[in-house]
Protein backbone atom coordinates (compact mmCIF):
# COMPACT_ATOMS: atom_id res chain seq x y z
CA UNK A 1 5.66 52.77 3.60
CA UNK A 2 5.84 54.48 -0.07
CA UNK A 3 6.41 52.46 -2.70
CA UNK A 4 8.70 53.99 -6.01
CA UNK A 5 7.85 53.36 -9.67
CA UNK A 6 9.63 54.65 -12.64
CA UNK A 7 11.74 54.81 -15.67
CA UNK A 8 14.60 56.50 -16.54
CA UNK A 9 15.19 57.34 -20.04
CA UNK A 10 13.21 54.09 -21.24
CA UNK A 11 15.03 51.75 -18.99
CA UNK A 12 12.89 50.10 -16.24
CA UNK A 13 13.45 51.00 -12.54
CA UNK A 14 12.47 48.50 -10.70
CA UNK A 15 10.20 48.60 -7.19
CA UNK A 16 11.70 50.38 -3.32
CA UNK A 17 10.48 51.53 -0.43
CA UNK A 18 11.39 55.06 0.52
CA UNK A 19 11.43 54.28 4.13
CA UNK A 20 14.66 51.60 3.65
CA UNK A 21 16.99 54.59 2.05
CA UNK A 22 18.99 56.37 4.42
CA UNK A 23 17.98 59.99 5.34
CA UNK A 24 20.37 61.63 3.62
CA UNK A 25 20.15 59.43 -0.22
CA UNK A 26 16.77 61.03 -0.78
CA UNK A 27 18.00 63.97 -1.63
CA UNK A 28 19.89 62.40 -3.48
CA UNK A 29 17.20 61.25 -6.00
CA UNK A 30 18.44 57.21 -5.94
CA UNK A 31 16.84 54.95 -8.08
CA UNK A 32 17.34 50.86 -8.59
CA UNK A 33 17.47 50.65 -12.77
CA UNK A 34 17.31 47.20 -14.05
CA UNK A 35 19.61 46.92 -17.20
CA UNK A 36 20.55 44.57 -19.53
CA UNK A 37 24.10 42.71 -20.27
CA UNK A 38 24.02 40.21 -22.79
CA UNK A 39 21.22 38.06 -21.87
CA UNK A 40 21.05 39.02 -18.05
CA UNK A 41 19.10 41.40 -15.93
CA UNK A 42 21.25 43.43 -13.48
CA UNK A 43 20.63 46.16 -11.41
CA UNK A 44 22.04 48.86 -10.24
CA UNK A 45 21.59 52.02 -7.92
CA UNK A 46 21.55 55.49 -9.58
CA UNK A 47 22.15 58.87 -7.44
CA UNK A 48 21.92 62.82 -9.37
CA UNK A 49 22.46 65.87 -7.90
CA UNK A 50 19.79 68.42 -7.96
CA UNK A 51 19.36 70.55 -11.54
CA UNK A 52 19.24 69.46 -15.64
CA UNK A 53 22.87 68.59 -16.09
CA UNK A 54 24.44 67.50 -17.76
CA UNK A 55 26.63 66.14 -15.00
CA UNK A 56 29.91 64.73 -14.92
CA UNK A 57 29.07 60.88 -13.74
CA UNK A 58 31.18 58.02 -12.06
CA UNK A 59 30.67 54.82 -12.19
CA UNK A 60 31.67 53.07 -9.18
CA UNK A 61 32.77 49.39 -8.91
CA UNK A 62 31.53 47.20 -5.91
CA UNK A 63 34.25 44.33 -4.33
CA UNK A 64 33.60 40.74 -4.31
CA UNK A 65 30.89 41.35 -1.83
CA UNK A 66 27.90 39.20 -2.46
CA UNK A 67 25.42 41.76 -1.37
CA UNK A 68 27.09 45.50 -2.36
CA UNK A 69 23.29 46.84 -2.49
CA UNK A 70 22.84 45.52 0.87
CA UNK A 71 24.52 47.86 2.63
CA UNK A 72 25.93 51.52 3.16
CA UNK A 73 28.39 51.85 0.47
CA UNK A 74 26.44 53.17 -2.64
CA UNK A 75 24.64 55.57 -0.67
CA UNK A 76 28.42 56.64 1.33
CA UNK A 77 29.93 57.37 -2.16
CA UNK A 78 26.84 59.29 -3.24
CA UNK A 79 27.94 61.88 -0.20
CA UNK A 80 30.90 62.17 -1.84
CA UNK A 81 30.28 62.59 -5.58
CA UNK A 82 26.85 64.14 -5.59
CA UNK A 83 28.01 67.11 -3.41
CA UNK A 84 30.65 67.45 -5.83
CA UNK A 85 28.57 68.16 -8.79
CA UNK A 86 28.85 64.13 -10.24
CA UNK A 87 26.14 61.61 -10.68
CA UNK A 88 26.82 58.61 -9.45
CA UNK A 89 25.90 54.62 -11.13
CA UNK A 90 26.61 51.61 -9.20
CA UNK A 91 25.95 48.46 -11.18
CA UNK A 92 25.94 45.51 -9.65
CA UNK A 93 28.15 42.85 -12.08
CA UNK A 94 25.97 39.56 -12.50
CA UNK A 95 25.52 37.31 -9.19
CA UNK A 96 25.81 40.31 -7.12
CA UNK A 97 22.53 41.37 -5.00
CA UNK A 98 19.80 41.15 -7.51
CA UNK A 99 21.55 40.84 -10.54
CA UNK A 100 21.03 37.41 -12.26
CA UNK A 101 23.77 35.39 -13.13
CA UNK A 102 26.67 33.49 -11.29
CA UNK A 103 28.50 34.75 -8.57
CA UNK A 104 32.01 35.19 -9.79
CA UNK A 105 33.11 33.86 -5.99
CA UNK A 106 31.04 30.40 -6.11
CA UNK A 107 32.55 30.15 -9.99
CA UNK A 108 36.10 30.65 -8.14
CA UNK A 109 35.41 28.18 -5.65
CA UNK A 110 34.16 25.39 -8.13
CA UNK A 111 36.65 25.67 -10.14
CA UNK A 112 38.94 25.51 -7.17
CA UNK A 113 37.24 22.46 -5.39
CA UNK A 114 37.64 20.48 -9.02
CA UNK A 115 40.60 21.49 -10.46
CA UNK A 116 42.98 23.20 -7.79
CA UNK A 117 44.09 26.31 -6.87
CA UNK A 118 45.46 27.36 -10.35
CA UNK A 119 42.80 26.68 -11.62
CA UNK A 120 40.30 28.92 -9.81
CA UNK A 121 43.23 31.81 -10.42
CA UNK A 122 43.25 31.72 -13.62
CA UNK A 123 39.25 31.71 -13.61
CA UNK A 124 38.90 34.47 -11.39
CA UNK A 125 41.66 36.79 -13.93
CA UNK A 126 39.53 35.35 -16.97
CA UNK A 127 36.62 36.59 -15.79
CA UNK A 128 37.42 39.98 -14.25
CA UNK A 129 38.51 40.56 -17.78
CA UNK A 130 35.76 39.37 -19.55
CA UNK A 131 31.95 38.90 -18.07
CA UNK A 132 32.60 40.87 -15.32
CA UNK A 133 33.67 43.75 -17.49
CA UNK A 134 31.45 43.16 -19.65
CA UNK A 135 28.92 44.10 -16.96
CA UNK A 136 30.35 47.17 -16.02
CA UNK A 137 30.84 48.57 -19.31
CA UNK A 138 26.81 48.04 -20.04
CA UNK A 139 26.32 50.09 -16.69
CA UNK A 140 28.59 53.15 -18.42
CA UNK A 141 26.21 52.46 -21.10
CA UNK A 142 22.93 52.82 -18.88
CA UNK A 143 24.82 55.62 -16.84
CA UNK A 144 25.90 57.53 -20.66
CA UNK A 145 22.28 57.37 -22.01
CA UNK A 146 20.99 59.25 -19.75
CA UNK A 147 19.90 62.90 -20.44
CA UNK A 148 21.14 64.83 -17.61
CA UNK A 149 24.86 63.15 -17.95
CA UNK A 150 27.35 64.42 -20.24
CA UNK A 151 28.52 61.56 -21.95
CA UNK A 152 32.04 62.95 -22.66
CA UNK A 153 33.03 62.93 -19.01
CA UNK A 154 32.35 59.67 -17.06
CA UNK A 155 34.82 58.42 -14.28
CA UNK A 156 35.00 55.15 -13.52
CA UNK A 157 36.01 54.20 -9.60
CA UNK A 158 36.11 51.44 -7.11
CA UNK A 159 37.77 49.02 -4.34
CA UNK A 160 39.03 45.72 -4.69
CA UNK A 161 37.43 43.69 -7.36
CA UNK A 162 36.05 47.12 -8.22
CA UNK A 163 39.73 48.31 -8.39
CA UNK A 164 40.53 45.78 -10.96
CA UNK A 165 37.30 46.70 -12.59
CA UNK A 166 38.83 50.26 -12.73
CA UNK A 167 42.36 49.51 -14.18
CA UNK A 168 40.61 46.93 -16.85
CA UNK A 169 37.56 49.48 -17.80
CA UNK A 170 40.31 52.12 -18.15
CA UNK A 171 42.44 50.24 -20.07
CA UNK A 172 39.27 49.42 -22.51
CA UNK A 173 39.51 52.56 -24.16
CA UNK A 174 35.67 52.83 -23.18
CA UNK A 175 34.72 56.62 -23.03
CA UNK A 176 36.24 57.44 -19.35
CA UNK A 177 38.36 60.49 -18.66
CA UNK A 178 39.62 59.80 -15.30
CA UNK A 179 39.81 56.33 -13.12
CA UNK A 180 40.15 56.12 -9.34
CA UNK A 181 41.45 52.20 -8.62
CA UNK A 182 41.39 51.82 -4.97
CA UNK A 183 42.78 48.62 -3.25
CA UNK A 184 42.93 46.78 -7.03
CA UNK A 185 44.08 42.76 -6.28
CA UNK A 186 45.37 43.57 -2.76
CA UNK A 187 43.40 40.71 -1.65
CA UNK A 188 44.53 38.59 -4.20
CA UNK A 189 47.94 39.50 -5.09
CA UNK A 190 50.26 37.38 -3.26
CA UNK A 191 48.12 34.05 -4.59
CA UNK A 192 47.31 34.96 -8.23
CA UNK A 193 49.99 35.53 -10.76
CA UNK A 194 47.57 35.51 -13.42
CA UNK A 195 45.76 38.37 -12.06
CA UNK A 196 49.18 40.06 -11.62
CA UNK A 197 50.72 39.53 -14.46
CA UNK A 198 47.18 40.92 -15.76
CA UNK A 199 47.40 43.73 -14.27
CA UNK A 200 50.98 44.90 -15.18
CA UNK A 201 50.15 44.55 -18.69
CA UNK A 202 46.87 46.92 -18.08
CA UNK A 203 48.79 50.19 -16.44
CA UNK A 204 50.71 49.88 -19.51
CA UNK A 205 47.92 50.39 -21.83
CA UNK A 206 46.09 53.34 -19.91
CA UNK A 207 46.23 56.22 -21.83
CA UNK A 208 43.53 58.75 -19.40
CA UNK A 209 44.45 59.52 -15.74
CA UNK A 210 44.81 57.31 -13.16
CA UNK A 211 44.85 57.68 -9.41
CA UNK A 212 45.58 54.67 -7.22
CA UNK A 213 45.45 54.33 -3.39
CA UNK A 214 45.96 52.23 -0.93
CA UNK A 215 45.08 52.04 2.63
CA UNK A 216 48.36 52.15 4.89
CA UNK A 217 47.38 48.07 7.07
CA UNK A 218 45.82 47.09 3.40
CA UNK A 219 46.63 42.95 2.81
CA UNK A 220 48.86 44.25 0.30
CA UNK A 221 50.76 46.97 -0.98
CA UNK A 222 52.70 45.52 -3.64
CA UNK A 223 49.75 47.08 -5.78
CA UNK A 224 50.85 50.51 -5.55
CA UNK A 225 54.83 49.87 -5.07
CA UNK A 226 54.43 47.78 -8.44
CA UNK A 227 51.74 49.34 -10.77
CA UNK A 228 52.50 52.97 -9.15
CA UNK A 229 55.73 53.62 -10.81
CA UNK A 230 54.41 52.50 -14.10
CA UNK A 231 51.14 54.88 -14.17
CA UNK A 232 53.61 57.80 -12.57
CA UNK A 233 56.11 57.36 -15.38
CA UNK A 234 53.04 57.03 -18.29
CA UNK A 235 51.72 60.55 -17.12
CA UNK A 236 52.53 63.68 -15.17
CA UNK A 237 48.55 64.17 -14.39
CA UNK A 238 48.79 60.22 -12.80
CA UNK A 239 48.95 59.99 -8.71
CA UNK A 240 49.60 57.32 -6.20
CA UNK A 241 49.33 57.38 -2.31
CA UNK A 242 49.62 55.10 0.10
CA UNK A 243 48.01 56.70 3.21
CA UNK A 244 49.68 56.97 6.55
CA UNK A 245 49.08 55.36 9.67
CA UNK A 246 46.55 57.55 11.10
CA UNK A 247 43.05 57.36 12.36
CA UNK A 248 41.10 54.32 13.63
CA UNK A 249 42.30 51.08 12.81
CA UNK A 250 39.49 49.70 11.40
CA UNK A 251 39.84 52.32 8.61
CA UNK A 252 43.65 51.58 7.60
CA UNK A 253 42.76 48.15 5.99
CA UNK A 254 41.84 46.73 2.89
CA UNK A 255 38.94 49.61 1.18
CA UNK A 256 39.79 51.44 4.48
CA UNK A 257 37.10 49.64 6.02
CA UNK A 258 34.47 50.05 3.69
CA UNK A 259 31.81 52.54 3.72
CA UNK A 260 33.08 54.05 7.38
CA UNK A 261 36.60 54.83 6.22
CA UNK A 262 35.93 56.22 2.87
CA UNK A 263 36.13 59.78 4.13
CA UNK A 264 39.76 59.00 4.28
CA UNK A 265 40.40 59.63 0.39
CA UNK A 266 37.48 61.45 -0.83
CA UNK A 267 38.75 65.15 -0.59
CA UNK A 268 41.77 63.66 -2.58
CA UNK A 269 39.54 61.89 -5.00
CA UNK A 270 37.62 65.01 -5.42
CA UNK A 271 40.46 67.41 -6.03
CA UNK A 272 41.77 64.48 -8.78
CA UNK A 273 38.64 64.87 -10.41
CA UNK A 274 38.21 68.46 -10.52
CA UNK A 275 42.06 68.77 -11.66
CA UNK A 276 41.99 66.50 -14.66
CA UNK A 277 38.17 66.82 -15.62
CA UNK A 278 38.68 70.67 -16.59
């Protein structure tokens, strides 16, 4: 078993074995960087393609997972992105994996268990707007300071919780040029008017383009029937699908299943990018 060393324009990447990556995220040159936000050490999982750059990058927003590094989904949007000429940063927001911190989902529950179930709502909306995007703004940071990216071009992308993190990052006026929200509060929308009220107010204020899909079985769709109209009416260059009913079932629900059904959307992701990043 190898063990990996190194650092990355002066930020420390921390300790992995090259036996635990999959066989085809080596050649993707992953590395675990360990950045700051605010006082906290995260982490996060870098992937380049081969070559100087400067590269287009995304920056891709986990879910509510507790363990995104855990499993196959950083190295599964790597074979998108890195193919397709894009490096690729996955920070992992504070409480998640390694990062230090609390988990946003035992601060939910808390809250919840000593207040009600208003009260955890409006927690969960205050802090997807705040700490947690905090955190995923100092990984476009990392992601931006590095010199084979090109630091006028990032993307920012993700499911779930990392759909919200989309909409709110792109509504920051932060640096991106394109977002890709997939599945943002379809989870949570039926339960948490905060969050949708939130969210309303944050397709109004997105001035880049925006594409937002859904998966056709996802727990709701009232994301894209309610927030669609509003991005398609802000700007011609703005999409939203819905996918049909097609294809295993375990890839038509919420994030498509995860890792296994993101091969649903990424030729449409791709030819998003490569239409609105020229």
């Amino acid at each position: 078993m190898k063990h990996v060393l190194a650092v990355v324009a002066g930020l420390t990447i921390g300790l992995y074995t090259t036996s635990g990556l999959a066989q085809g995220s080596a050649k993707f040159n992953k590395q675990r960087i360990v950045f700051k936000s605010g006082d906290l050490n995260l982490v996060g999982y870098l992937f380049k393609p081969d070559g100087p750059g400067p590269f287009p990058a995304v920056v891709w927003n986990h879910g509510s997972e507790k363990n995104p590094g855990g499993g196959p989904q950083f190295d599964t949007v790597a074979s998108i992105f890195v193919p397709a000429g894009y490096v690729v940063f996955a920070p992992m927001r504070r409480g998640h994996s390694d990062s230090e911190g609390e988990y946003i989902v035992g601060a939910v529950e808390r809250e919840t268990a000593q207040r009600g179930g208003a009260a955890g709502q409006r927690l969960a909306a205050r802090l997807l707007e705040t700490l947690q995007l905090d955190d995923q703004l100092a990984g476009l940071a990392v992601v931006n300071r590095q010199p084979f990216v090109d630091a006028n071009r990032p993307v920012v992308a993700g499911c779930s919780y990392g759909g919200i993190q989309t909409l709110l990052g792109a509504e920051r006026n932060a640096g991106y040029r394109a977002a890709v929200s997939i599945s943002p509060a379809a989870l949570s929308w039926a339960g948490n008017p905060d969050l949708r009220a939130r969210l309303k107010t944050a397709v109004t204020r997105i001035r880049i383009p925006m594409f937002l899909i859904q998966a056709p079985k996802d727990a709701s769709l009232e994301p894209a029937r309610v927030l669609g109209p509003e991005l398609e009416r802000r700007g011609k260059l703005n999409r939203v699908k819905i996918y049909p009913a097609e294809g295993p079932e375990d890839e038509q629900g919420h994030c498509f299943g995860g890792a296994k059904g993101m091969h649903v959307w990424a030729s449409d992701v791709v030819a998003f990018l490569n239409d609105v990043m020229r």
